[in-house]
Protein backbone atom coordinates (compact mmCIF):
# COMPACT_ATOMS: atom_id res chain seq x y z
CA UNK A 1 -36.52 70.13 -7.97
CA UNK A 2 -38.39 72.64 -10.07
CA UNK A 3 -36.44 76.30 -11.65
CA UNK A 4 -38.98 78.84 -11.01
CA UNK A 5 -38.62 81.97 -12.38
CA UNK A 6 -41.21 84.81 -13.13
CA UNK A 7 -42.51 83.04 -15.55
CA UNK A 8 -43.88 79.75 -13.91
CA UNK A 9 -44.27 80.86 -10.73
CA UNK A 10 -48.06 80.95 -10.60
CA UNK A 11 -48.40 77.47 -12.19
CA UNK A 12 -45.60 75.99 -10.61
CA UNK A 13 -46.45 77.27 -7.16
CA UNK A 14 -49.77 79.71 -6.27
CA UNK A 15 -51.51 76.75 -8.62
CA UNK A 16 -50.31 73.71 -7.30
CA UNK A 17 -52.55 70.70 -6.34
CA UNK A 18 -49.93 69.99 -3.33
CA UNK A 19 -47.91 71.88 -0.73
CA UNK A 20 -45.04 73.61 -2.16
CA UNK A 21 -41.64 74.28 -0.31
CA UNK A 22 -39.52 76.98 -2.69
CA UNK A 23 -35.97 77.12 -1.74
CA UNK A 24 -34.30 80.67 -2.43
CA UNK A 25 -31.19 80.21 -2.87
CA UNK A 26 -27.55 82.14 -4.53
CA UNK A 27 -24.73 80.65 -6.15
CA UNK A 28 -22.39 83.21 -3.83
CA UNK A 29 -24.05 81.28 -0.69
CA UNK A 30 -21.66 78.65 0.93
CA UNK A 31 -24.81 77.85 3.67
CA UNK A 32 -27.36 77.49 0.25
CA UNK A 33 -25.16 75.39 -1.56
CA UNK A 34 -24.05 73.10 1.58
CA UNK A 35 -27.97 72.75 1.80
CA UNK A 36 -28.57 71.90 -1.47
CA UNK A 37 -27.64 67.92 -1.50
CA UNK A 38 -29.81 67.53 1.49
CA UNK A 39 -32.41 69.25 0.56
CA UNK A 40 -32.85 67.22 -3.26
CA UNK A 41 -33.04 63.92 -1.01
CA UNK A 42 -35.83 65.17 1.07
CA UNK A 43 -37.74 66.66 -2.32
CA UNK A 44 -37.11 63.42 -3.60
CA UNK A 45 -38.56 61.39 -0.26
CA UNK A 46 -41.57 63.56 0.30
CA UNK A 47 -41.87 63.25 -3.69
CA UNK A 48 -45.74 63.05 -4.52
CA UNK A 49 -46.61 64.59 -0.94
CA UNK A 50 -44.98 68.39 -1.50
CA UNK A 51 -43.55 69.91 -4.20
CA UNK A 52 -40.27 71.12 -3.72
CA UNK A 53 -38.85 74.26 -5.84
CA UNK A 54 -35.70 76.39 -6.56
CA UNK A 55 -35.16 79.63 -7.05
CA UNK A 56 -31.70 81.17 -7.94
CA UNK A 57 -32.10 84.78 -6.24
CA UNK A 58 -29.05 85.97 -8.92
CA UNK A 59 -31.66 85.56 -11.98
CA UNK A 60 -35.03 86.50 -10.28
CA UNK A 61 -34.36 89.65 -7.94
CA UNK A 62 -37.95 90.96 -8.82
CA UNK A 63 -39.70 87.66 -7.91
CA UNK A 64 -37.62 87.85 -4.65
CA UNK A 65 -38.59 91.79 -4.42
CA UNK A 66 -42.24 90.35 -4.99
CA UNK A 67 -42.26 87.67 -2.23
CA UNK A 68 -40.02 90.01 0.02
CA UNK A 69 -37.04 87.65 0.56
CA UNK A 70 -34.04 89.77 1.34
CA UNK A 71 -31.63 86.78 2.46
CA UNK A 72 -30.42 83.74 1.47
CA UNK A 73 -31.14 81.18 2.36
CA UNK A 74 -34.71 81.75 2.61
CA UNK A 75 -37.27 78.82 2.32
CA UNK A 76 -41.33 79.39 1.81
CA UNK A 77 -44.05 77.09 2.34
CA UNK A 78 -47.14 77.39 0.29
CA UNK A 79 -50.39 75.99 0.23
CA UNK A 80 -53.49 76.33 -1.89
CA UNK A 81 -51.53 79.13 -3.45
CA UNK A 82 -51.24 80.99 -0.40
CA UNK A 83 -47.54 81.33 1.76
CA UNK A 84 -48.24 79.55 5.22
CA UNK A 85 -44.65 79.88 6.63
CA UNK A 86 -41.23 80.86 5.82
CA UNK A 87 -37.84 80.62 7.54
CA UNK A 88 -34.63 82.42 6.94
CA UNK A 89 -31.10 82.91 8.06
CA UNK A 90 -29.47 80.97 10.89
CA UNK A 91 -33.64 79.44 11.33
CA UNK A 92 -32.61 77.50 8.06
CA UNK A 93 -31.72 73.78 8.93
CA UNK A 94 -32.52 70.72 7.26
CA UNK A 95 -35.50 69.84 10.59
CA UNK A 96 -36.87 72.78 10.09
CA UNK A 97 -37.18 72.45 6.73
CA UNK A 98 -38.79 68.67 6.93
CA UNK A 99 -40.88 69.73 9.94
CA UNK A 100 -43.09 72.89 8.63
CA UNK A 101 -42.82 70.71 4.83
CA UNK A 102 -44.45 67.76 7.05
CA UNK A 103 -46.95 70.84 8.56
CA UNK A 104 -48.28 71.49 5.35
C-alpha cells in the first residue's frame, strides 16, 4: 500500500490510470489498525485492478481538512481523479470495502 501525503497525492491518486481506494487511517485507532491486516491482503488481491493507498491522518491533517474526512476510519474511492464514494465510521467493514473497490 502506497503513503500519501500532500505531496503525492495528485500523482498517486487524482492521476492514476486505475481506481484508487485511500484508507485514512490513525495510529490512536484500535478499529483502523484491526483493519489494517485485512485490508493489505485485499490491496494485494485486487493488485493491478485498484490501487490501494494509506494515509496516516496524525501527519496529514490538512490533506484530511482538504478531502473533508473528520473520522477515522474513513475510506475514499476514486476514479479518473474524481471521489466516487466514501464510507466512514461503523459503515467501515472489510465487504464494504471490497464491494464499492469491486464498483469502481
Amino acid at each position: 500500500m502506497h503513503e500519501i501525503d500532500k505531496d503525492n497525492f495528485s500523482q498517486e491518486v487524482e492521476q492514476s490510470s486505475i481506481p484508487v481506494v485511500l484508507d485514512f487511517w490513525g495510529p490512536q485507532c484500535g478499529p483502523c489498525l484491526a483493519l489494517l491486516p485485512d485490508v493489505e491482503k485485499l490491496a494485494e488481491n485486487m493488485n493491478g485492478k485498484v490501487k490501494f493507498c494509506k494515509v496516516n491522518v496524525a501527519n496529514n491533517r490538512r490533506l484530511c481538512i482538504q478531502l473533508k474526512v473528520m473520522s477515522v476510519p474513513t475510506f475514499l474511492f476514486y476514479k479518473g481523479g474524481e471521489c466516487k464514494d466514501r464510507i466512514a465510521g461503523d459503515e467501515v467493514s472489510l465487504d464494504a470495502i471490497k464491494s464499492r473497490a469491486n464498483a469502481l
